[in-house]
Protein backbone atom coordinates (compact mmCIF):
# COMPACT_ATOMS: atom_id res chain seq x y z
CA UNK A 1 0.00 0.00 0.00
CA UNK A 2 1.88 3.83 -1.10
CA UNK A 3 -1.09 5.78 -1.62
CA UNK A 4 -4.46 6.50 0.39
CA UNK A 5 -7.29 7.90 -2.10
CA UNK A 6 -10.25 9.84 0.17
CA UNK A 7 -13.53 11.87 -0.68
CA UNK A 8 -15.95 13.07 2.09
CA UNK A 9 -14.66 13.53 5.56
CA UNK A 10 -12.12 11.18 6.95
CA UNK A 11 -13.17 9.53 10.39
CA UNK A 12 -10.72 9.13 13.30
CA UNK A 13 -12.11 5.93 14.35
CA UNK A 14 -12.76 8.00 17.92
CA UNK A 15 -16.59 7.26 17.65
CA UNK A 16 -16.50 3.80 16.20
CA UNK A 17 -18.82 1.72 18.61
CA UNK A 18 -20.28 -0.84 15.92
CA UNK A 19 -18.00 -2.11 13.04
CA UNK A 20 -18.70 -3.67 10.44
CA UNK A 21 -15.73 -6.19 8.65
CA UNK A 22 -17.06 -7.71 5.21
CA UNK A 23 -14.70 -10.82 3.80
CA UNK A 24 -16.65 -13.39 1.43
CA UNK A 25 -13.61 -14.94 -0.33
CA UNK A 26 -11.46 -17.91 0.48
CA UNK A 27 -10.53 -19.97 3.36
CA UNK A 28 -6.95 -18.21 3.43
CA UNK A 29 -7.92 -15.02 2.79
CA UNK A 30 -10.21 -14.93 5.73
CA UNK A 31 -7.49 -16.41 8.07
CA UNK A 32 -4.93 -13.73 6.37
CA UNK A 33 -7.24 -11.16 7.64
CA UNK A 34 -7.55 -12.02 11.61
CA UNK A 35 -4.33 -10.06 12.33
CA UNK A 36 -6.57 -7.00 10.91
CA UNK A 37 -9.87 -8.27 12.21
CA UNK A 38 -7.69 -8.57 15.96
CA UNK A 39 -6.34 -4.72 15.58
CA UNK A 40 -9.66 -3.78 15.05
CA UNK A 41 -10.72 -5.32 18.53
CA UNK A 42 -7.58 -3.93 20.37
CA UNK A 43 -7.92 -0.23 18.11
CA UNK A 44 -11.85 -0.12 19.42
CA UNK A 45 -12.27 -2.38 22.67
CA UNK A 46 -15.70 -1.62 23.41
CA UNK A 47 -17.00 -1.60 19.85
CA UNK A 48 -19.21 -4.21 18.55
CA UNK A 49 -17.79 -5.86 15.82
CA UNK A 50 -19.44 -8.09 13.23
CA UNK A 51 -18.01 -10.22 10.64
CA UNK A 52 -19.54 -10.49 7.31
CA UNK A 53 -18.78 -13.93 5.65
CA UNK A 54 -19.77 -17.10 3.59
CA UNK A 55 -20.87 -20.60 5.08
CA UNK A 56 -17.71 -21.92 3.84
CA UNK A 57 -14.90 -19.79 5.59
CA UNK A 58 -17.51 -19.21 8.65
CA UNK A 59 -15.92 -21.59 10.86
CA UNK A 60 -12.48 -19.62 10.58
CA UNK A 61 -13.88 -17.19 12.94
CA UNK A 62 -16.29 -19.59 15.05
CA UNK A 63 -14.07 -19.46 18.29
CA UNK A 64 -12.57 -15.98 17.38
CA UNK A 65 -12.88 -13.66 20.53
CA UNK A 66 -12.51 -10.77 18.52
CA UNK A 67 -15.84 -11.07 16.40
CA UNK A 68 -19.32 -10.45 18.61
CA UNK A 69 -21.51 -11.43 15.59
CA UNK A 70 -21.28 -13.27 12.54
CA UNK A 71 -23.65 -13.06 9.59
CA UNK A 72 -23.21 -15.42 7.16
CA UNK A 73 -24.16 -14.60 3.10
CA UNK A 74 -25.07 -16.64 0.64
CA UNK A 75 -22.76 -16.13 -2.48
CA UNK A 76 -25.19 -17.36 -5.08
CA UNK A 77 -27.89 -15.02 -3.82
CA UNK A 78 -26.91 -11.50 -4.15
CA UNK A 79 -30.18 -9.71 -3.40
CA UNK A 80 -30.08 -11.93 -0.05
CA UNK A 81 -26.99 -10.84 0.57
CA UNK A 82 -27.46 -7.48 -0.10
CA UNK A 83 -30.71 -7.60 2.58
CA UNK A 84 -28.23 -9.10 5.39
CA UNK A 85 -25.57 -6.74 4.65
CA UNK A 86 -27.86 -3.77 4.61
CA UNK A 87 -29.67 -5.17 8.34
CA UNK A 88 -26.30 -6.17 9.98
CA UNK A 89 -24.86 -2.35 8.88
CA UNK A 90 -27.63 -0.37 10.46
CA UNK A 91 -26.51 1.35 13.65
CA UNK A 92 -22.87 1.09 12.21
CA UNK A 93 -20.21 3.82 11.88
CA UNK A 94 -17.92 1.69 9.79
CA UNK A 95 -17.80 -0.75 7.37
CA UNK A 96 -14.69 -2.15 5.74
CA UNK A 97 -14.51 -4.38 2.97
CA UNK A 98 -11.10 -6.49 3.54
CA UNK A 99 -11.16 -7.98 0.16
CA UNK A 100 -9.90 -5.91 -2.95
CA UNK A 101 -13.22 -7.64 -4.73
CA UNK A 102 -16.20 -6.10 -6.26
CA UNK A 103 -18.71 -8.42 -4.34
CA UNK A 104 -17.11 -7.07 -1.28
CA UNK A 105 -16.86 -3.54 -2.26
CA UNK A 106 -20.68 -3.27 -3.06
CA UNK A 107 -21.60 -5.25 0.02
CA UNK A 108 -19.83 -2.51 1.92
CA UNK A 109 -21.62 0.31 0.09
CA UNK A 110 -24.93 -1.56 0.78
CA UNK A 111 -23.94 -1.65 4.50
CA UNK A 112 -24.96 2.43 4.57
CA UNK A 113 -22.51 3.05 7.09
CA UNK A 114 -20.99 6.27 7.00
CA UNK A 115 -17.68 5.69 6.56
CA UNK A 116 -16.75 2.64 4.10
CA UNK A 117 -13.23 1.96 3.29
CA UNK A 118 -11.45 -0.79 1.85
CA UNK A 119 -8.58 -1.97 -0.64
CA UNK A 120 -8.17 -1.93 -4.33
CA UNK A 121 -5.16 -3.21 -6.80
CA UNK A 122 -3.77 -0.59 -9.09
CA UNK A 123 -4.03 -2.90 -12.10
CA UNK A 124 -7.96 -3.60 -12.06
CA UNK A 125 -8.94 0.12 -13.58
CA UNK A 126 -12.93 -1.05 -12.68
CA UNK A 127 -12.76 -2.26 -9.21
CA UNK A 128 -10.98 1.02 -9.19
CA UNK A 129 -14.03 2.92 -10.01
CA UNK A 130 -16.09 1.23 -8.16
CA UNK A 131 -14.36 2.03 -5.15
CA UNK A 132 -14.71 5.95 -6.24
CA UNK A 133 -18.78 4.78 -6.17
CA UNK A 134 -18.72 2.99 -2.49
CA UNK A 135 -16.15 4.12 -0.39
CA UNK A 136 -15.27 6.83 1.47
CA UNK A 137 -11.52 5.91 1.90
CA UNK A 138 -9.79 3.58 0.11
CA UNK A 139 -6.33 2.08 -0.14
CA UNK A 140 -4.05 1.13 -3.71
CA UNK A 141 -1.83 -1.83 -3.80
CA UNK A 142 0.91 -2.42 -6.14
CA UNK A 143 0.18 -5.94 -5.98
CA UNK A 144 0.52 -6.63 -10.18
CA UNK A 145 1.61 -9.79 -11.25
CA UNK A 146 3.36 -8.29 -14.37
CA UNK A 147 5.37 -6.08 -12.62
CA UNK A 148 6.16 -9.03 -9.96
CA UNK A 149 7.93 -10.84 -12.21
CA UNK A 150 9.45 -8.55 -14.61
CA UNK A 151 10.97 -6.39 -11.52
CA UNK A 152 11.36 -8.63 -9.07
CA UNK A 153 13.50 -6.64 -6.58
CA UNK A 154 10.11 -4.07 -6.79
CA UNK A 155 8.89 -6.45 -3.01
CA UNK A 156 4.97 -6.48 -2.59
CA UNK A 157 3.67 -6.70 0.60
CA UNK A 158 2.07 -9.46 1.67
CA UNK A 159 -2.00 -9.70 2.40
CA UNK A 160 -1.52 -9.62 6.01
CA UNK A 161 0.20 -6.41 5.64
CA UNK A 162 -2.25 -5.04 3.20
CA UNK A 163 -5.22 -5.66 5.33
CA UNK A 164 -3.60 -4.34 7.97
CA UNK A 165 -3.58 -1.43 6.10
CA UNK A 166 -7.32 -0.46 6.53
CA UNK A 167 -6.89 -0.39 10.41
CA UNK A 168 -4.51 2.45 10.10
CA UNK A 169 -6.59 3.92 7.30
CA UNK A 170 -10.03 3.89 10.12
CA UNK A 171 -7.28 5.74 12.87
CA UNK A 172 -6.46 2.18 14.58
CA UNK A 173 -3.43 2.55 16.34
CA UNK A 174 -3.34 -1.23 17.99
CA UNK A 175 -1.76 -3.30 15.89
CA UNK A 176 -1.33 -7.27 16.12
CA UNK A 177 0.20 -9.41 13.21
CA UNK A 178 -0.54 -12.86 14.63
CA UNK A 179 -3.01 -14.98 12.51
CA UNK A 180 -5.76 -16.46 14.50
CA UNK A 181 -7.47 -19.92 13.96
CA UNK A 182 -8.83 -21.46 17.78
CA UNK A 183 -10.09 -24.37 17.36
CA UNK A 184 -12.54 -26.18 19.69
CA UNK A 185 -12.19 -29.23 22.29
CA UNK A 186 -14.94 -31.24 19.92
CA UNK A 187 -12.18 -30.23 17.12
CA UNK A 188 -9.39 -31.22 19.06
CA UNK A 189 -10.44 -34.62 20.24
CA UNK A 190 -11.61 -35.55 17.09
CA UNK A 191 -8.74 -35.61 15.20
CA UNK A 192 -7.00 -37.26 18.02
CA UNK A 193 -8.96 -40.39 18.13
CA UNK A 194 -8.99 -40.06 14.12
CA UNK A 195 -5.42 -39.04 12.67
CA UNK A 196 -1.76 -40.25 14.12
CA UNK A 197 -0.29 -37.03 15.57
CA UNK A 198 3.06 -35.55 14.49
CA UNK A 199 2.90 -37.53 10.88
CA UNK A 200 3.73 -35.48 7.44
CA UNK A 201 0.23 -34.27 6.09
CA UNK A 202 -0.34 -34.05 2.14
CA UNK A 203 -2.92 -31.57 1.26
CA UNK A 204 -3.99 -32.55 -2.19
CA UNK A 205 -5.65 -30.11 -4.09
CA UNK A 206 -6.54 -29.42 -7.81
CA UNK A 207 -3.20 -27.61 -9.00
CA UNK A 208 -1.25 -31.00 -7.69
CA UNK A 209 -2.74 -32.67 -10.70
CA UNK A 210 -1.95 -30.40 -13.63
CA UNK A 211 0.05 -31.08 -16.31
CA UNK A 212 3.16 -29.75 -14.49
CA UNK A 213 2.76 -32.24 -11.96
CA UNK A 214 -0.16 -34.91 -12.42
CA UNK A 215 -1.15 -38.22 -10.78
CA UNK A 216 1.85 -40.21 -11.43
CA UNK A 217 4.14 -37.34 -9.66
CA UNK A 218 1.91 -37.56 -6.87
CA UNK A 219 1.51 -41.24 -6.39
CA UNK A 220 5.29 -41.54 -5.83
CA UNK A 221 5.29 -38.29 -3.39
CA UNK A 222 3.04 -40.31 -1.37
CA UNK A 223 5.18 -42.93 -1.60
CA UNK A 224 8.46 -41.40 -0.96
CA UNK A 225 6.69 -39.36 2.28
CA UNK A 226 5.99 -42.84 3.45
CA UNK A 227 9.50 -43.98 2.99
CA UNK A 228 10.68 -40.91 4.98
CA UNK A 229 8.03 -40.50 7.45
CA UNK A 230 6.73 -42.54 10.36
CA UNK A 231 3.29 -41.63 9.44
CA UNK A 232 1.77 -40.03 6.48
CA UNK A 233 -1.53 -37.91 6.23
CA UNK A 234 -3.41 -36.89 2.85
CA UNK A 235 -6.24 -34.82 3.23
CA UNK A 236 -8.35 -34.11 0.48
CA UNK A 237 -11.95 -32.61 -0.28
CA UNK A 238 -14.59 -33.19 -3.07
CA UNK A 239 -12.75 -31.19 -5.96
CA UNK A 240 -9.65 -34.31 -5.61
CA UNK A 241 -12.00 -36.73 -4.51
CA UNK A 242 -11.80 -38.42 -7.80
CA UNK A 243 -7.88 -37.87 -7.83
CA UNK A 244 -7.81 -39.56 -4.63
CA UNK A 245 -9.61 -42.67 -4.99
CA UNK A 246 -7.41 -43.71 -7.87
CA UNK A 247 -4.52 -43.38 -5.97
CA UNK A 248 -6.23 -44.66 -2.76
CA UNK A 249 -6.83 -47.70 -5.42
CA UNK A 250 -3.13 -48.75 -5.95
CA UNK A 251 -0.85 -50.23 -3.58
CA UNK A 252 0.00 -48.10 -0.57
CA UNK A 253 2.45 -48.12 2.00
CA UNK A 254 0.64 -49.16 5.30
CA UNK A 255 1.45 -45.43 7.39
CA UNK A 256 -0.36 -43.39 4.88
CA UNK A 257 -3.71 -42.29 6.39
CA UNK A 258 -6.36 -41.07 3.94
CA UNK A 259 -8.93 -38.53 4.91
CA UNK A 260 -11.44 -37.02 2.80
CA UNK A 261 -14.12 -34.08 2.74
CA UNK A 262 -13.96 -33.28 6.57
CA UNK A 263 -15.26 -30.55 8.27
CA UNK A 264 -13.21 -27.07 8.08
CA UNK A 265 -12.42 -27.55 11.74
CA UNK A 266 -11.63 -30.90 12.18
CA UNK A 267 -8.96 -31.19 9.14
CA UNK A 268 -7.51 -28.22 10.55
CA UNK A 269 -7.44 -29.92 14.12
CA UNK A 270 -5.42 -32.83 11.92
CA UNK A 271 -3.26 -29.94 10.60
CA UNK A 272 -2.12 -28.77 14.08
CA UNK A 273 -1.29 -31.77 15.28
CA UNK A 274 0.90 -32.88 12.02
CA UNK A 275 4.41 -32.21 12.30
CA UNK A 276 4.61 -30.27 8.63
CA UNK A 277 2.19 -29.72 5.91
CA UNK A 278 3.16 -30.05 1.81
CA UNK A 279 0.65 -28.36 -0.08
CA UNK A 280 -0.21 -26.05 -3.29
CA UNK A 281 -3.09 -24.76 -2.52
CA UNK A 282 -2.50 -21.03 -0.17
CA UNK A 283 -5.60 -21.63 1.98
CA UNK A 284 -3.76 -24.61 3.35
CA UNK A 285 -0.85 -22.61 4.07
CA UNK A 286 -2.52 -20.13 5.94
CA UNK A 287 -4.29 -22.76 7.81
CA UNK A 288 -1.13 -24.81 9.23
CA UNK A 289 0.77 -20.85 9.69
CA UNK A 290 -2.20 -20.06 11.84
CA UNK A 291 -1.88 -23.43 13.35
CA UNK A 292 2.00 -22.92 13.55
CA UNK A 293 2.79 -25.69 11.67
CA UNK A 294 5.92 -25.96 9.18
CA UNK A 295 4.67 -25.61 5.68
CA UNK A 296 6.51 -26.70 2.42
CA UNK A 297 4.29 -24.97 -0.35
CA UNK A 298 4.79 -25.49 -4.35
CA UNK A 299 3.19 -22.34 -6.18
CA UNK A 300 2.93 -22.35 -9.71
CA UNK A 301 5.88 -21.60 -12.24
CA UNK A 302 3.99 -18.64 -13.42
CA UNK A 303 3.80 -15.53 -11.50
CA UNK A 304 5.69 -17.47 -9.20
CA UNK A 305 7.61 -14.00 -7.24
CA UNK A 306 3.70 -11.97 -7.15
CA UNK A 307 2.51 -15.68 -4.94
CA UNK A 308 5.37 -16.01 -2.98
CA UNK A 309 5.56 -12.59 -1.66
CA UNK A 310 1.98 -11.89 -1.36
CA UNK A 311 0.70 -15.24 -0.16
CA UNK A 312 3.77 -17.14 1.27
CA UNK A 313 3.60 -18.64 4.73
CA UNK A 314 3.27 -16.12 7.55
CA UNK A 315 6.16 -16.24 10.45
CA UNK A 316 6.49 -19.62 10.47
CA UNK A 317 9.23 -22.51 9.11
CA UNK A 318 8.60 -22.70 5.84
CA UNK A 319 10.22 -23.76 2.53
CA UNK A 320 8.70 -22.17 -0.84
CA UNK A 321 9.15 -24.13 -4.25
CA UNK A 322 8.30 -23.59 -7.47
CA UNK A 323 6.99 -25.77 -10.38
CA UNK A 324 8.63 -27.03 -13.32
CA UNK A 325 7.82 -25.75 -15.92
CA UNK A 326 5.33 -27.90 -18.56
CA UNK A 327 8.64 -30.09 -20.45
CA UNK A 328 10.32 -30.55 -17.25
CA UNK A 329 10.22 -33.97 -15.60
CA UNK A 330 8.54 -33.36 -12.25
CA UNK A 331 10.17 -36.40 -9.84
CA UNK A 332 12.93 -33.74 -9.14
CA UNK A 333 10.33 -31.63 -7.58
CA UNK A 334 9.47 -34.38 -5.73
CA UNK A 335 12.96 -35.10 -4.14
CA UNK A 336 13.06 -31.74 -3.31
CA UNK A 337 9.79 -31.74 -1.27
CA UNK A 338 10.56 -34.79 0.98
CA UNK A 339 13.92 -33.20 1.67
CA UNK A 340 12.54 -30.44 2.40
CA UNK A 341 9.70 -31.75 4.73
CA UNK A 342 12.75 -33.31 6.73
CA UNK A 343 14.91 -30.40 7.05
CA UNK A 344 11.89 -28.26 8.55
């Protein structure tokens, strides 16, 4: 974030007593913004904050103290949405969309709070506009994918940071980095009495099986994990389901553990208690950093420097690869991820 745009009078965040935080993204997006939804809290103690969010990434903030309320928004019905939005924001002196999105922008607007503010990139000229149309403050990031990896020494700040952002933009003056994922005793026992603790967990997701990587590539992951690990976890949900029952299918080593479609909770009660996590997918990432688990992530070949700095793992052991490209063979990769799952 280098430049602040404003129209209408610019609030100090004095008055604040009912807040109103709007995120209807992803998974990791949502957990990327609890270091901003925290400073909030600490910024405005007594206010009464309440969190605007899917079904889906609702049960990131089910056991957050820093939320009062949560009202949860269909995504496939807008003019229900809309309705919620506008009933949760009445009584409210701020609204903040968290996400540089349009859903989230116009959400905010709807809201009718006073002061709106939120976060656009440079690059998207509409959103942009928008923003001119819904907000009262408003924040640019440089974040541009382009630029990423044509300048590379040109950093971008990661989401965290950028979030962040909008509580010094409101006048907060609190600030707390740490993500924030609690989990609950129900959670906890769960995947105690379902998962072998301190094991290496897979998370398969779609981008494992493209055509820099695939099946085969991950079959023998699996197996090399096995060969290096006491125990092995693979976690997957519905969009690898079909991945993973062919692999389930062959011949596995007998301290791989499979585990499919569970709860948001309970696979991320699994991910605390793994001893690392190898995954492609950034919402898994966030998940085990908020969990403080060690994280080896793979991020795609292509605007590999804009993914790494904006949605690598937050403050905790980590190692970042990239993929091969498309003629590469990919088993290297694969060496590269056990050894790296061992050194963390």
């Amino acid at each position: 974030m280098v430049e602040v745009k404003a129209r209408g009078a610019r609030g100090n965040g004095a008055a604040y007593d009912r807040i109103l935080l709007i995120r209807t993204d992803r998974v990791g997006d949502l957990v990327l913004s609890t270091p901003a939804i925290a400073s909030f809290r600490k910024s405005w103690p007594r206010a009464h904050i309440t969190a605007v969010v899917t079904a889906y990434t609702a049960p990131v903030l089910r056991h957050n103290p820093d939320v009062d309320e949560i009202v949860i928004v269909p995504r496939a019905q807008p003019a229900v949405a809309c309705g919620l939005v506008k009933r949760a924001g009445r009584g409210a002196q701020l609204a903040v969309g968290l996400a540089p999105r349009t859903d989230d922008i116009v959400l905010t607007k709807i809201s009718g709070a006073p002061e709106r503010i939120g976060y656009v990139y440079r690059r998207r000229i509409l959103t942009r506009l928008l923003a001119r149309t819904c907000l009262t403050q408003w924040c640019l990031s440089e974040a541009d994918p382009d630029v990423s990896e044509r300048f590379p020494d040109r950093p971008v700040l990661h989401e965290v940071h950028q979030v962040l952002a909008l509580v010094r933009l409101a006048g907060g003056t609190q600030l707390t980095e740490d993500l924030t994922l609690n989990l609950g005793p129900d959670d906890v026992a769960w995947a105690q009495a379902k998962a072998p603790a301190g094991a290496a967990l897979l998370a398969l997701a779609p981008r494992w099986f493209t055509h820099n990587f695939g099946p085969a590539a991950v079959g023998k992951l699996i197996t090399a994990l096995a060969d290096a690990w006491p125990h092995v976890v693979v976690t997957y949900g519905p969009e690898t389901s079909s991945h993973a029952q062919r692999l389930r299918a062959r011949p596995a080593p007998p301290n791989v553990t499979w585990m499919g479609s569970l709860p948001l909770l309970h696979w991320a009660a699994v991910v605390a208690q793994s001893a690392v996590v190898i995954t492609v997918d950034t919402g898994a990432t966030h998940v085990a950093a908020a969990l403080r688990r060690p994280v080896v992530v793979v991020f795609e070949r292509e605007y590999f420097t804009l993914c790494s700095q904006e949605w690598g793992p937050w403050r905790v052991p980590h190692a970042v690869l990239c993929k091969p490209a498309a003629s590469e063979d990919p088993h290297p990769l694969v060496e590269r991820i056990v050894a790296a799952s061992q050194e963390l």
